[in-house]
PDB file of N, CA and C in Angstrom:
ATOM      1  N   UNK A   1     113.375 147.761 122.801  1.00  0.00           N
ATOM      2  CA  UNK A   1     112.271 148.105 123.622  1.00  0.00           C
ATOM      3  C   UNK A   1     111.038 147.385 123.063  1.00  0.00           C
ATOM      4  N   UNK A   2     110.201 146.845 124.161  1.00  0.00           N
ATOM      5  CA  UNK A   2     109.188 146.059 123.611  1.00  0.00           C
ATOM      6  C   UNK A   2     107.733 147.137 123.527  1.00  0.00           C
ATOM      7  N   UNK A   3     107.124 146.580 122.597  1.00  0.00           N
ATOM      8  CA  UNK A   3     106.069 147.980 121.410  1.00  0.00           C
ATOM      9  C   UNK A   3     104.950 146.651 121.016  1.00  0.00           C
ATOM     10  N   UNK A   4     103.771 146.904 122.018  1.00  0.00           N
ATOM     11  CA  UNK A   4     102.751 145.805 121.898  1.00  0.00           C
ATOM     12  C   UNK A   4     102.096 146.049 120.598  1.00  0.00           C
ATOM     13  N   UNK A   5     102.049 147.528 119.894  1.00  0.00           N
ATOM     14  CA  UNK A   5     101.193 147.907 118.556  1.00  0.00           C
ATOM     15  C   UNK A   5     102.245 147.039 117.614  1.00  0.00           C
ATOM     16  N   UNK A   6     103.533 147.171 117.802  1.00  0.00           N
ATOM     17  CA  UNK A   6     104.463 146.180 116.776  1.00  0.00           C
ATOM     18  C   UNK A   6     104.042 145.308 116.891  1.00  0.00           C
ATOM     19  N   UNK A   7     104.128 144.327 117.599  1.00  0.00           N
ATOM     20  CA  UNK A   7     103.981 142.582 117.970  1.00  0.00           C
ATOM     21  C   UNK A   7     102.437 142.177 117.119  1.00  0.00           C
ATOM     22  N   UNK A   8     101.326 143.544 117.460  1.00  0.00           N
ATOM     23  CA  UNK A   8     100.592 143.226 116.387  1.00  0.00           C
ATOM     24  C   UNK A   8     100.007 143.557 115.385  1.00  0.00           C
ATOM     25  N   UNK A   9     101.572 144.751 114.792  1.00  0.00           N
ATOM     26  CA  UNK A   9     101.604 144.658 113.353  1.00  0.00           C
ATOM     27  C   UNK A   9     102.155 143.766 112.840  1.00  0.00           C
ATOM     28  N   UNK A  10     102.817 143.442 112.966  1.00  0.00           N
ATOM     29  CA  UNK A  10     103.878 141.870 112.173  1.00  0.00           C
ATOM     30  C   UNK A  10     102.775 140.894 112.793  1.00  0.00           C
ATOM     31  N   UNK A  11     102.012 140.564 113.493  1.00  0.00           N
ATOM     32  CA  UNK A  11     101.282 139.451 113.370  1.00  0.00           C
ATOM     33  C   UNK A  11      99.818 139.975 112.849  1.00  0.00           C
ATOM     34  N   UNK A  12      99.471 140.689 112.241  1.00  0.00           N
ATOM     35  CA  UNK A  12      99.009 140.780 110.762  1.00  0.00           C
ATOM     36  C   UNK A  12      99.161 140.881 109.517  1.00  0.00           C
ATOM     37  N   UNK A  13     100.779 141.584 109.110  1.00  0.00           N
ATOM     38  CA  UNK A  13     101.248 141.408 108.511  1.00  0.00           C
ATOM     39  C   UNK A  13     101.660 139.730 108.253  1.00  0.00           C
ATOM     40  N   UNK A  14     101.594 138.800 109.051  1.00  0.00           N
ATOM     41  CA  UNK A  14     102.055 137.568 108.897  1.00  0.00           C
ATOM     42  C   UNK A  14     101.152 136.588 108.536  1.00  0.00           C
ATOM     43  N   UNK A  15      99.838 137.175 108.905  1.00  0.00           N
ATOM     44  CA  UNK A  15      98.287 136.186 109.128  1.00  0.00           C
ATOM     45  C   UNK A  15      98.065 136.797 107.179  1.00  0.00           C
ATOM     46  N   UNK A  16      98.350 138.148 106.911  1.00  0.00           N
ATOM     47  CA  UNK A  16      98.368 138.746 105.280  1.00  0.00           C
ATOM     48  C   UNK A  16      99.032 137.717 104.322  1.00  0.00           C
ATOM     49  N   UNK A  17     100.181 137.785 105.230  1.00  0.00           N
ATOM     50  CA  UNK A  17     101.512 137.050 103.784  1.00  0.00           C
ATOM     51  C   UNK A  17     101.004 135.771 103.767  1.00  0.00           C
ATOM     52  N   UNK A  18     100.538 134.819 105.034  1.00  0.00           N
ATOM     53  CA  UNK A  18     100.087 133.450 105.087  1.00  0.00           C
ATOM     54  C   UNK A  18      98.705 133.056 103.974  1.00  0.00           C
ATOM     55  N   UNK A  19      97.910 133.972 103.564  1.00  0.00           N
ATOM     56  CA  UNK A  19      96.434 133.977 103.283  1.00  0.00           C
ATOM     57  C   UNK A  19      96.675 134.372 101.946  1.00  0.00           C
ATOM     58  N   UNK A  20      97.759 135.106 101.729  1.00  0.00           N
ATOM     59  CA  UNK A  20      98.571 135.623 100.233  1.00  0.00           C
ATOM     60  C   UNK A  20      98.915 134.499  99.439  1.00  0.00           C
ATOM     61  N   UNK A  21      99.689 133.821 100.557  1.00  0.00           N
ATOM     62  CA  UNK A  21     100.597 132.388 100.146  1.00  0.00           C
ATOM     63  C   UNK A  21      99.604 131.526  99.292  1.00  0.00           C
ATOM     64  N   UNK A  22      98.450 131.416 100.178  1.00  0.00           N
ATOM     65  CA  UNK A  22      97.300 130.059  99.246  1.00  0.00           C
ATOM     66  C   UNK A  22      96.700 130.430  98.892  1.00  0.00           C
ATOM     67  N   UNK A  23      96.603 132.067  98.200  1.00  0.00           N
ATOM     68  CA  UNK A  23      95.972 132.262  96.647  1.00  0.00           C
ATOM     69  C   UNK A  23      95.116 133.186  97.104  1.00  0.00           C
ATOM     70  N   UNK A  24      94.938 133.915  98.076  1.00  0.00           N
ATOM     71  CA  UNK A  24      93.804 134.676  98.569  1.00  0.00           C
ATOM     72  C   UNK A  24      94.207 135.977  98.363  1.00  0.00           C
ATOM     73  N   UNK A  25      93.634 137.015  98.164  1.00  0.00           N
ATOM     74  CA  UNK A  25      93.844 138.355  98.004  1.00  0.00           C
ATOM     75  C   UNK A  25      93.833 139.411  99.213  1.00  0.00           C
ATOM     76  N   UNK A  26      93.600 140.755  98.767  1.00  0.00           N
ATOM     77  CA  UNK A  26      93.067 141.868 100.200  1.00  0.00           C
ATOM     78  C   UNK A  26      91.983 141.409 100.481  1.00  0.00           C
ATOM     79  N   UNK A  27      91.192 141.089 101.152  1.00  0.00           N
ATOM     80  CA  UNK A  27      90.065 140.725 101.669  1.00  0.00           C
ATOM     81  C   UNK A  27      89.703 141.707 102.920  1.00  0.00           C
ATOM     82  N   UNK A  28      88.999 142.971 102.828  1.00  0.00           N
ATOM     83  CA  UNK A  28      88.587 144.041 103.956  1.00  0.00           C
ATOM     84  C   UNK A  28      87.549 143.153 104.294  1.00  0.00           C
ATOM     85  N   UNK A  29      86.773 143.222 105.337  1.00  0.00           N
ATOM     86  CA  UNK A  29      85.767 142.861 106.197  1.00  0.00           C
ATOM     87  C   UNK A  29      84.673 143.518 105.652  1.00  0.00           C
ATOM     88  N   UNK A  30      83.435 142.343 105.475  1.00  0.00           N
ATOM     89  CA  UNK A  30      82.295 142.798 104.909  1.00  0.00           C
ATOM     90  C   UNK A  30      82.163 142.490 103.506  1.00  0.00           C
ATOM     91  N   UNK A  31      83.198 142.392 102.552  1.00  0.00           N
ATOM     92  CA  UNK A  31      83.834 142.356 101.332  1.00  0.00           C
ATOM     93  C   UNK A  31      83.249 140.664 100.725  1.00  0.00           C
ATOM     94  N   UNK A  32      82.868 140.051  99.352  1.00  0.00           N
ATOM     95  CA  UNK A  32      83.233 139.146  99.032  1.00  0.00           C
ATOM     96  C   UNK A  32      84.083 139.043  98.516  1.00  0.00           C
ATOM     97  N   UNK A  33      85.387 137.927  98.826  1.00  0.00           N
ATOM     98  CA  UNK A  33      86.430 137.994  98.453  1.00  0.00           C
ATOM     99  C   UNK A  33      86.873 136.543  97.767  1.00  0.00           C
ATOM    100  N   UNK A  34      87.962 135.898  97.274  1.00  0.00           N
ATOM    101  CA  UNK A  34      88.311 134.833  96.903  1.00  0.00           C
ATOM    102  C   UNK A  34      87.400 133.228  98.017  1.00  0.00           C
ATOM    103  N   UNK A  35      88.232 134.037  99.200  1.00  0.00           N
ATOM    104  CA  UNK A  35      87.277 132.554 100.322  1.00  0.00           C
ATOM    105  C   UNK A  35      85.748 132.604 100.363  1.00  0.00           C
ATOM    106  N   UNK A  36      85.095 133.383  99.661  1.00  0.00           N
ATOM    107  CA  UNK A  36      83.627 133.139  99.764  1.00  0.00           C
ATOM    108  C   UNK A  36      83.495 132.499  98.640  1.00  0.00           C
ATOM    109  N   UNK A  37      84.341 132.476  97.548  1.00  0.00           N
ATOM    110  CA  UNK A  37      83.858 131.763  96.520  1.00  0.00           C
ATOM    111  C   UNK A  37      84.257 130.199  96.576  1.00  0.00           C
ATOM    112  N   UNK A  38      85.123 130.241  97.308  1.00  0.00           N
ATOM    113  CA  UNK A  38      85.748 128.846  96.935  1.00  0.00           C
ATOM    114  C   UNK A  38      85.443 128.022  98.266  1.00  0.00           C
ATOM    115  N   UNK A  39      85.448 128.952  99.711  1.00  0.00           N
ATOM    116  CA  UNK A  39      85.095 128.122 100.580  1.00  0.00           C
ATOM    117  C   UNK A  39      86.014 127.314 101.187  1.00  0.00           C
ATOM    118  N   UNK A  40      86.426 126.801 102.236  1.00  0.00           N
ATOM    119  CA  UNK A  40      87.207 126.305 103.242  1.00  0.00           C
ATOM    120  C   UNK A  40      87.393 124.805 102.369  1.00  0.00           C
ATOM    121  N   UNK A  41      88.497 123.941 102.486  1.00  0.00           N
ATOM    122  CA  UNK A  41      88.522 122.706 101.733  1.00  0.00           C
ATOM    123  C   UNK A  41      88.131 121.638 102.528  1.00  0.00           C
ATOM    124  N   UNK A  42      86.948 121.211 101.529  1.00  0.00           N
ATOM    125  CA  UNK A  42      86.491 120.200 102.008  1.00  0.00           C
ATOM    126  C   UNK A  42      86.965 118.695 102.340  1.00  0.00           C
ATOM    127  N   UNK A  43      86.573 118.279 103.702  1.00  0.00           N
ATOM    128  CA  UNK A  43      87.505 116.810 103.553  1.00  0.00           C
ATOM    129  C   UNK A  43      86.284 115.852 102.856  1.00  0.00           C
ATOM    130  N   UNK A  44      86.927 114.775 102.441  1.00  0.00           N
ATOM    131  CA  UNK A  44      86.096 113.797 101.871  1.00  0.00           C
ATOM    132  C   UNK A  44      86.216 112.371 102.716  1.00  0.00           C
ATOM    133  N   UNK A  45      84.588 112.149 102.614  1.00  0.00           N
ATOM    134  CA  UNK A  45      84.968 110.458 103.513  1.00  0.00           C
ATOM    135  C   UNK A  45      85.463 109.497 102.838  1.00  0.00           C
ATOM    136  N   UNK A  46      85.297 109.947 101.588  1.00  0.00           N
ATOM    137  CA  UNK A  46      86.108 108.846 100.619  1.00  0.00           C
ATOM    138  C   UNK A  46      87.432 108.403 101.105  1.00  0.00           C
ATOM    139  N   UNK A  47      88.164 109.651 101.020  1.00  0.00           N
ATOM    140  CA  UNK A  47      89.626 109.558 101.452  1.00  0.00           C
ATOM    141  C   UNK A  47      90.037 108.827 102.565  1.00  0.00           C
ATOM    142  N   UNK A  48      89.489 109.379 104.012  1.00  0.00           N
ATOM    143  CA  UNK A  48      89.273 108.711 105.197  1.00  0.00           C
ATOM    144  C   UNK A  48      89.112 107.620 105.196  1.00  0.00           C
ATOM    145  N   UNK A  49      88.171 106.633 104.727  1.00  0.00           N
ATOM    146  CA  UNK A  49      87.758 105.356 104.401  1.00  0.00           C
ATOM    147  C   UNK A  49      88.802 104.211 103.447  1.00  0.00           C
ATOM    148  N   UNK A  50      89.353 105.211 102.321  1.00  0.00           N
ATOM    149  CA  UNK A  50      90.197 104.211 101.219  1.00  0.00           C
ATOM    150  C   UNK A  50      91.296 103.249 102.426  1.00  0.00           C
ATOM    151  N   UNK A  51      92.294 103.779 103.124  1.00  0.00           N
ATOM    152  CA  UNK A  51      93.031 103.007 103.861  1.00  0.00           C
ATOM    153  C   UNK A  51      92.212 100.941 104.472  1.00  0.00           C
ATOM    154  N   UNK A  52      91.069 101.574 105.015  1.00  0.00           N
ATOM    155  CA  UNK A  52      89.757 100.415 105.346  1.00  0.00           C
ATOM    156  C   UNK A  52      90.156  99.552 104.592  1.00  0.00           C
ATOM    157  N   UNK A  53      89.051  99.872 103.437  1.00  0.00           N
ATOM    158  CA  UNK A  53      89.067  99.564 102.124  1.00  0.00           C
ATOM    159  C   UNK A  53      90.211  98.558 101.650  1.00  0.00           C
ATOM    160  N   UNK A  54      91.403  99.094 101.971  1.00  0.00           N
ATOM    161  CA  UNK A  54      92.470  98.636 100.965  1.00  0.00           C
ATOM    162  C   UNK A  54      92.943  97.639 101.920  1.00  0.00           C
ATOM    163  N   UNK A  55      93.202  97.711 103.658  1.00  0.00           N
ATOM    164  CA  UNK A  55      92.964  96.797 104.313  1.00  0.00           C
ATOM    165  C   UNK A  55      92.529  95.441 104.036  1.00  0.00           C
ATOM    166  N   UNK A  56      91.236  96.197 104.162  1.00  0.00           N
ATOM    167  CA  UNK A  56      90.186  94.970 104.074  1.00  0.00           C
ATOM    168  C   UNK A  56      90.378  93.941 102.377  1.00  0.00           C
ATOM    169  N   UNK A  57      90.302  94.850 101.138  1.00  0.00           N
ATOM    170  CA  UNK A  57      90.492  93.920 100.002  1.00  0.00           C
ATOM    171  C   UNK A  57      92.119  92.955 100.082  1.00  0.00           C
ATOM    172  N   UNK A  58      93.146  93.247 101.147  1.00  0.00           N
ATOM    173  CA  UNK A  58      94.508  92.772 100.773  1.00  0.00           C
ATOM    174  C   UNK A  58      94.282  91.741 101.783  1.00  0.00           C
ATOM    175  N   UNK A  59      93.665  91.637 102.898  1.00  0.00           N
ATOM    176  CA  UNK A  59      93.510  90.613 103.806  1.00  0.00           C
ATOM    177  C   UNK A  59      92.373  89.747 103.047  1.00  0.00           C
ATOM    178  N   UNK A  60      91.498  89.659 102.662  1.00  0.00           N
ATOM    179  CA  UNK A  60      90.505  88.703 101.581  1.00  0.00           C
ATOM    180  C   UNK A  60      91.270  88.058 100.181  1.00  0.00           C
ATOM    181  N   UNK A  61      92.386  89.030  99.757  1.00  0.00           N
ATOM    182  CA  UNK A  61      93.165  88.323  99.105  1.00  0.00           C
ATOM    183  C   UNK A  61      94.304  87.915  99.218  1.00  0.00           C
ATOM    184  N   UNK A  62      94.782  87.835 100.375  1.00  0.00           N
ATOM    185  CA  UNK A  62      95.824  87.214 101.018  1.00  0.00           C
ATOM    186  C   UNK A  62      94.828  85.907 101.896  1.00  0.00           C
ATOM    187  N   UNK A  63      93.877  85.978 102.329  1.00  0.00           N
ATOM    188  CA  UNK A  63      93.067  84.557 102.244  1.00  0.00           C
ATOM    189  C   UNK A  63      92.870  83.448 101.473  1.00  0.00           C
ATOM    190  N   UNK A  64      92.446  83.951 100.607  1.00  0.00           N
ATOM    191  CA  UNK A  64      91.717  83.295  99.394  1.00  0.00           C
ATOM    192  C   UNK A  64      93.053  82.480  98.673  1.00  0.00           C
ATOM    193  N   UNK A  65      94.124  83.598  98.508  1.00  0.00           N
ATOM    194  CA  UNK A  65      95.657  83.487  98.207  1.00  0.00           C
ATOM    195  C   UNK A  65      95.877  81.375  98.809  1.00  0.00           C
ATOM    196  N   UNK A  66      96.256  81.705 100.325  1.00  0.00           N
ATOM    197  CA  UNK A  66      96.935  80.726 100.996  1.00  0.00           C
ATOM    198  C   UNK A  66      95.233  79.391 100.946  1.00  0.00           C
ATOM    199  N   UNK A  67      94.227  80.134 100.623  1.00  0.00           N
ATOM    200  CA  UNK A  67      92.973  79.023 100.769  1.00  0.00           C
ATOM    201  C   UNK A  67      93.400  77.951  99.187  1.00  0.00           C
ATOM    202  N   UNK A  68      93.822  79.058  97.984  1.00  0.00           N
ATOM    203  CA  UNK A  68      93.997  78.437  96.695  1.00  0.00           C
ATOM    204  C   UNK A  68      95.349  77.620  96.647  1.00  0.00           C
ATOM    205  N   UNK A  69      95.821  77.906  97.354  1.00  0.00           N
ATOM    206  CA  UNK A  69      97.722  77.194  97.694  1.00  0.00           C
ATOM    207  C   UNK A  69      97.411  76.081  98.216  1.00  0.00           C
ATOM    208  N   UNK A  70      97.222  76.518  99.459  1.00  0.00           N
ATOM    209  CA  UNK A  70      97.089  75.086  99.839  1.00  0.00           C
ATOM    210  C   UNK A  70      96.070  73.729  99.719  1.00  0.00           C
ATOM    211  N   UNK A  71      94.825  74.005  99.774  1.00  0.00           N
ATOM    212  CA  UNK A  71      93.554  73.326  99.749  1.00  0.00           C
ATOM    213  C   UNK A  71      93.027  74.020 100.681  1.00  0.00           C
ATOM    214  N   UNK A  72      91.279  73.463 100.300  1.00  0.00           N
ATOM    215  CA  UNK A  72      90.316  73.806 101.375  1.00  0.00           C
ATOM    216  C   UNK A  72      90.885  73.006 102.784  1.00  0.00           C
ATOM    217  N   UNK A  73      90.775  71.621 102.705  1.00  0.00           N
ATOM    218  CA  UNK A  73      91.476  70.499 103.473  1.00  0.00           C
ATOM    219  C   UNK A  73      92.660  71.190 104.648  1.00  0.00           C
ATOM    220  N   UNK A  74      93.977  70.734 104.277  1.00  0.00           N
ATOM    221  CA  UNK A  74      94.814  71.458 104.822  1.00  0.00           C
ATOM    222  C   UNK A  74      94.282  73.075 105.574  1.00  0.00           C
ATOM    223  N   UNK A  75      93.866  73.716 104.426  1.00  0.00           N
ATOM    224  CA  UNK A  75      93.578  75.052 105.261  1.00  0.00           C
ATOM    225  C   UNK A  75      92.600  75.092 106.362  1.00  0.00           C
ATOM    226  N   UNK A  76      91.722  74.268 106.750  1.00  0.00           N
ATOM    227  CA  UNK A  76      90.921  74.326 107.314  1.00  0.00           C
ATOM    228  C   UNK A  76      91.375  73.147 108.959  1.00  0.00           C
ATOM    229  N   UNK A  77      92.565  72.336 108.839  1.00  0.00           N
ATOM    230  CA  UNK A  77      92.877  71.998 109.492  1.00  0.00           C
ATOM    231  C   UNK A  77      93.627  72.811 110.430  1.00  0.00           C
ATOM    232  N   UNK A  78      94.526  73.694 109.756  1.00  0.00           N
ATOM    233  CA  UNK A  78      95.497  75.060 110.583  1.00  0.00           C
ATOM    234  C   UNK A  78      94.534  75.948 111.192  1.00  0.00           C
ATOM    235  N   UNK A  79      93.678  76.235 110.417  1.00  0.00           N
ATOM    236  CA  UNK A  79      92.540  77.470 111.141  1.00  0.00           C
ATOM    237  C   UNK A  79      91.963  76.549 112.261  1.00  0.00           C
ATOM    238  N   UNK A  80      91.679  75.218 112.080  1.00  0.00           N
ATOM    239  CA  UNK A  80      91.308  74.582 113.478  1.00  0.00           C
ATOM    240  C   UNK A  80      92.428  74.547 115.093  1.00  0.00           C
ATOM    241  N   UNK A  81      93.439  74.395 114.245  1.00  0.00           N
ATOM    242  CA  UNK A  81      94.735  73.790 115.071  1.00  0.00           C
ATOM    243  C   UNK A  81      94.875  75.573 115.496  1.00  0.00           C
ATOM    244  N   UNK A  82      94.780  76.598 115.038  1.00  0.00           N
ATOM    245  CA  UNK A  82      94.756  77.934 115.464  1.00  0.00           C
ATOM    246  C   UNK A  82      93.696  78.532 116.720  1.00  0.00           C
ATOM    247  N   UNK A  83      92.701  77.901 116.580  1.00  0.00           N
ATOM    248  CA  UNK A  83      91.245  78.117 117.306  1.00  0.00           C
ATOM    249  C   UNK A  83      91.365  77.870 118.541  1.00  0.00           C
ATOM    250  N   UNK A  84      92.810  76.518 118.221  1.00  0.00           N
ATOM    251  CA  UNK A  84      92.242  75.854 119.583  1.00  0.00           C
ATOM    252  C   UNK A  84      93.418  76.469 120.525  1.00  0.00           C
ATOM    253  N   UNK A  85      94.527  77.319 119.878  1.00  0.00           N
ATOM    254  CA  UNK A  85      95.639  77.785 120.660  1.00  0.00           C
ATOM    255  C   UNK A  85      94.876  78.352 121.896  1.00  0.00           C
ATOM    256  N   UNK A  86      96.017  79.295 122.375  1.00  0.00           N
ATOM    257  CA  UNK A  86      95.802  80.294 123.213  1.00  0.00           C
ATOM    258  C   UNK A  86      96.268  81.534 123.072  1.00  0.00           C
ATOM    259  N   UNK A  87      95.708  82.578 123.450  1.00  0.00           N
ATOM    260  CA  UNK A  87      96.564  83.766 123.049  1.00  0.00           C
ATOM    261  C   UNK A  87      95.666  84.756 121.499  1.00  0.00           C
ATOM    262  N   UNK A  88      96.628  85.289 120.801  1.00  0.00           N
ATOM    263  CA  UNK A  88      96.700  85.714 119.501  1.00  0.00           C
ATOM    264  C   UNK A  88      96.353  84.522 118.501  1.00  0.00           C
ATOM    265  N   UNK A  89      96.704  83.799 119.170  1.00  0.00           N
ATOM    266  CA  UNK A  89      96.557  82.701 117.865  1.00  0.00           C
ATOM    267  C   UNK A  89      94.943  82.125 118.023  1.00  0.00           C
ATOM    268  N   UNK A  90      94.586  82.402 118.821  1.00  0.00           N
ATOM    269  CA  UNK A  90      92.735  82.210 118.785  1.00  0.00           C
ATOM    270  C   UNK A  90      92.182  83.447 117.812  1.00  0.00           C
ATOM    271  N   UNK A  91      92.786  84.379 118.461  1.00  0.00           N
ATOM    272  CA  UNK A  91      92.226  85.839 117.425  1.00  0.00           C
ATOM    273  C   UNK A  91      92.827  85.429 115.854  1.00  0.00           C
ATOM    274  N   UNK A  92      93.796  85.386 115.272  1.00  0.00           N
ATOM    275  CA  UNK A  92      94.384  84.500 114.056  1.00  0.00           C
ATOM    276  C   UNK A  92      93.433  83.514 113.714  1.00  0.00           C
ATOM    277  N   UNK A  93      93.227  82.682 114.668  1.00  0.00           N
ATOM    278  CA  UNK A  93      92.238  81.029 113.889  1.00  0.00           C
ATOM    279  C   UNK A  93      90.884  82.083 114.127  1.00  0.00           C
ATOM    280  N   UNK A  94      90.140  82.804 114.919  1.00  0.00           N
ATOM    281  CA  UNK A  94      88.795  83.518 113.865  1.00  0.00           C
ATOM    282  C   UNK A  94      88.977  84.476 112.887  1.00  0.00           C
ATOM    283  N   UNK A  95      90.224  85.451 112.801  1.00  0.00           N
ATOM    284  CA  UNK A  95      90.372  85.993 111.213  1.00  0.00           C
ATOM    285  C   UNK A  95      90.627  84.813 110.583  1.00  0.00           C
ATOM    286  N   UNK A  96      90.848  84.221 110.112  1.00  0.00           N
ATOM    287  CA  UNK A  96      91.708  83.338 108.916  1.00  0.00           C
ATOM    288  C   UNK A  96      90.414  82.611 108.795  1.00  0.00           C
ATOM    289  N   UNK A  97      89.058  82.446 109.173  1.00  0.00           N
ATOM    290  CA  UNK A  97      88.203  81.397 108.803  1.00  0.00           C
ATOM    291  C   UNK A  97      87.809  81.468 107.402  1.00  0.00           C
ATOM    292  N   UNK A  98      87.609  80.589 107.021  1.00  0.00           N
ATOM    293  CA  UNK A  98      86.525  80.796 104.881  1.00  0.00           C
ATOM    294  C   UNK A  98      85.219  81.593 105.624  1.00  0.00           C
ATOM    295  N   UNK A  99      85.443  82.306 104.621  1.00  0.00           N
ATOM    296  CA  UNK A  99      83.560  83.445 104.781  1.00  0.00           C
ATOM    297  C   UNK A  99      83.446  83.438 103.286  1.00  0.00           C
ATOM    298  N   UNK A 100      82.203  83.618 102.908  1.00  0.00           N
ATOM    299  CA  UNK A 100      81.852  83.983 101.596  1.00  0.00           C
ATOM    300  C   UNK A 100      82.700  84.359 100.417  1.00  0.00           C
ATOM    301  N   UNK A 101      83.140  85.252 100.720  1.00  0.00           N
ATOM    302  CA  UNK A 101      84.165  86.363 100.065  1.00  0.00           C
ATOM    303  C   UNK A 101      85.513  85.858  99.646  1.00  0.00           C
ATOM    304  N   UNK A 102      86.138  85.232 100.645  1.00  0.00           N
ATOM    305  CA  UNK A 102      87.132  84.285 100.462  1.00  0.00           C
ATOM    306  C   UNK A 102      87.337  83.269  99.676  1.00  0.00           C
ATOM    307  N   UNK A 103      85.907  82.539  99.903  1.00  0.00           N
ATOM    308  CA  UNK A 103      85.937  81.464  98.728  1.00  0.00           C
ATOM    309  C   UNK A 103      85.627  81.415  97.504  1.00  0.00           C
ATOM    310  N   UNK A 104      84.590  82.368  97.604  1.00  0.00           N
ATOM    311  CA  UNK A 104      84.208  82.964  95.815  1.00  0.00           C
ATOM    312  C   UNK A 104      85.516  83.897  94.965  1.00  0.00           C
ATOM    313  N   UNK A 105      86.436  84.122  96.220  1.00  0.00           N
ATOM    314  CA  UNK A 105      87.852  84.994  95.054  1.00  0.00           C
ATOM    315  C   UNK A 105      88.543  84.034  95.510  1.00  0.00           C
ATOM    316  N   UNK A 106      89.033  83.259  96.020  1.00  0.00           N
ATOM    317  CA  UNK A 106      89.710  81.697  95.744  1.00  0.00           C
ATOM    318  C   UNK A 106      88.845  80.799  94.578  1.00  0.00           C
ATOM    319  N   UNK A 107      87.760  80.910  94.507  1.00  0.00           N
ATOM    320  CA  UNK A 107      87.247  80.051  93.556  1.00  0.00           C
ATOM    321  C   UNK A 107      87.342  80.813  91.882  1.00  0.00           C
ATOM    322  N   UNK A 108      87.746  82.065  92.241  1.00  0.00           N
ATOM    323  CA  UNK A 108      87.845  82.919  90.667  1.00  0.00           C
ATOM    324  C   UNK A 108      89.240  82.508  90.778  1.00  0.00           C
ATOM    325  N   UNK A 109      90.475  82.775  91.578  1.00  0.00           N
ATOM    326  CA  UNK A 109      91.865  82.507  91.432  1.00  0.00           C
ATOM    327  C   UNK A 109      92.146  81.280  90.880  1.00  0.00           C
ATOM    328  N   UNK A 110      91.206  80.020  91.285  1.00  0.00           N
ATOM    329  CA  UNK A 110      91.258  78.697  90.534  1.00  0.00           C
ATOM    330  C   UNK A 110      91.060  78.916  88.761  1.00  0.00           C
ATOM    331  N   UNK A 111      89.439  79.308  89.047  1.00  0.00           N
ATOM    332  CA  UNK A 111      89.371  80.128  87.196  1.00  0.00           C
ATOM    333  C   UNK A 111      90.373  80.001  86.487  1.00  0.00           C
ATOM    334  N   UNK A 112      90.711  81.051  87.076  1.00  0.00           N
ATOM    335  CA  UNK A 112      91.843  82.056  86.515  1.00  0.00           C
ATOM    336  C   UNK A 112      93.076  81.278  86.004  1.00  0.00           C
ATOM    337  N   UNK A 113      93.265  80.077  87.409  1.00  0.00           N
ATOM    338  CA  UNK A 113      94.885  79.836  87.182  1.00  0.00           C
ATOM    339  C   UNK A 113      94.669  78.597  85.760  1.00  0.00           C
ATOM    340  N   UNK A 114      93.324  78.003  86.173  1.00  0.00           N
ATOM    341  CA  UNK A 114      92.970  76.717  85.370  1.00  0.00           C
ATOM    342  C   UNK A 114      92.702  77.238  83.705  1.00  0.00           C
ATOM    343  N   UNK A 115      92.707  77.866  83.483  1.00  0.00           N
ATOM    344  CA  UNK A 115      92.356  79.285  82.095  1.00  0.00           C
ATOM    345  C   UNK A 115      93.586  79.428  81.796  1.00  0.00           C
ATOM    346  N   UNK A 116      94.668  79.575  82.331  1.00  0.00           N
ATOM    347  CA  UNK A 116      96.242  79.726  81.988  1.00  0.00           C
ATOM    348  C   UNK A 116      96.729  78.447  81.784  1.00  0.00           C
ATOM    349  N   UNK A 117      96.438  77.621  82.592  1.00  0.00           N
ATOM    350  CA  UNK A 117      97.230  76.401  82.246  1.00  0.00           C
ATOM    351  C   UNK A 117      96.623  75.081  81.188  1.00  0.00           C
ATOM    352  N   UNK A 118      95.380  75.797  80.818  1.00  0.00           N
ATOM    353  CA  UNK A 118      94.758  74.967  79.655  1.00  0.00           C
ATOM    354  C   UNK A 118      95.121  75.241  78.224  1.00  0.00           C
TER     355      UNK A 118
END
């Protein structure tokens, strides 16, 4: 037999055991209890943002990468021969251009490699 005061005793009893589970206590109404001290968890934009971030630094060094491999020369002939496609490969030849960033960590990867092999 269906008993509407049951349905919402067990769904307080359940909202109890759930609030039990992540560390919270009896908490009566009106009361300061564990969640006033600690407060709802905060998100951080840090977090949100790192993915960007990590994006963005692996594509500048996967640039710089194929800019130090091959030459400025060569590389700058493909990013042309890309520009002039059609399609994706226009969007490709304007990511792949030298910007600042690219060439100053291609120009440390030279450093770097010329420091090892001296």
């Amino acid at each position: 037999m269906y008993d509407a005061n049951l349905v919402n005793f067990y769904s307080r009893v359940s909202d109890y055991q759930s609030s039990h589970g992540k560390g919270y206590g009896h908490e009566a109404p009106g009361t300061l209890g564990r969640s006033v001290t600690y407060g709802l968890p905060k998100t951080r934009l840090r977090l949100r943002l790192m993915p960007f971030v990590f994006v963005a630094l692996t594509a500048f060094g996967l640039k710089a990468g194929i800019l130090h491999t091959v030459g400025p020369a060569a590389y700058q002939d493909r990013v042309a021969q890309l520009s002039q496609s059609q399609g994706f490969d226009r969007l490709g030849g304007w990511l792949m251009q030298v910007d600042p960033v690219t060439a100053y960590v291609a120009e440390k990867i030279a450093a770097a490699t010329a420091a090892l092999n001296a």
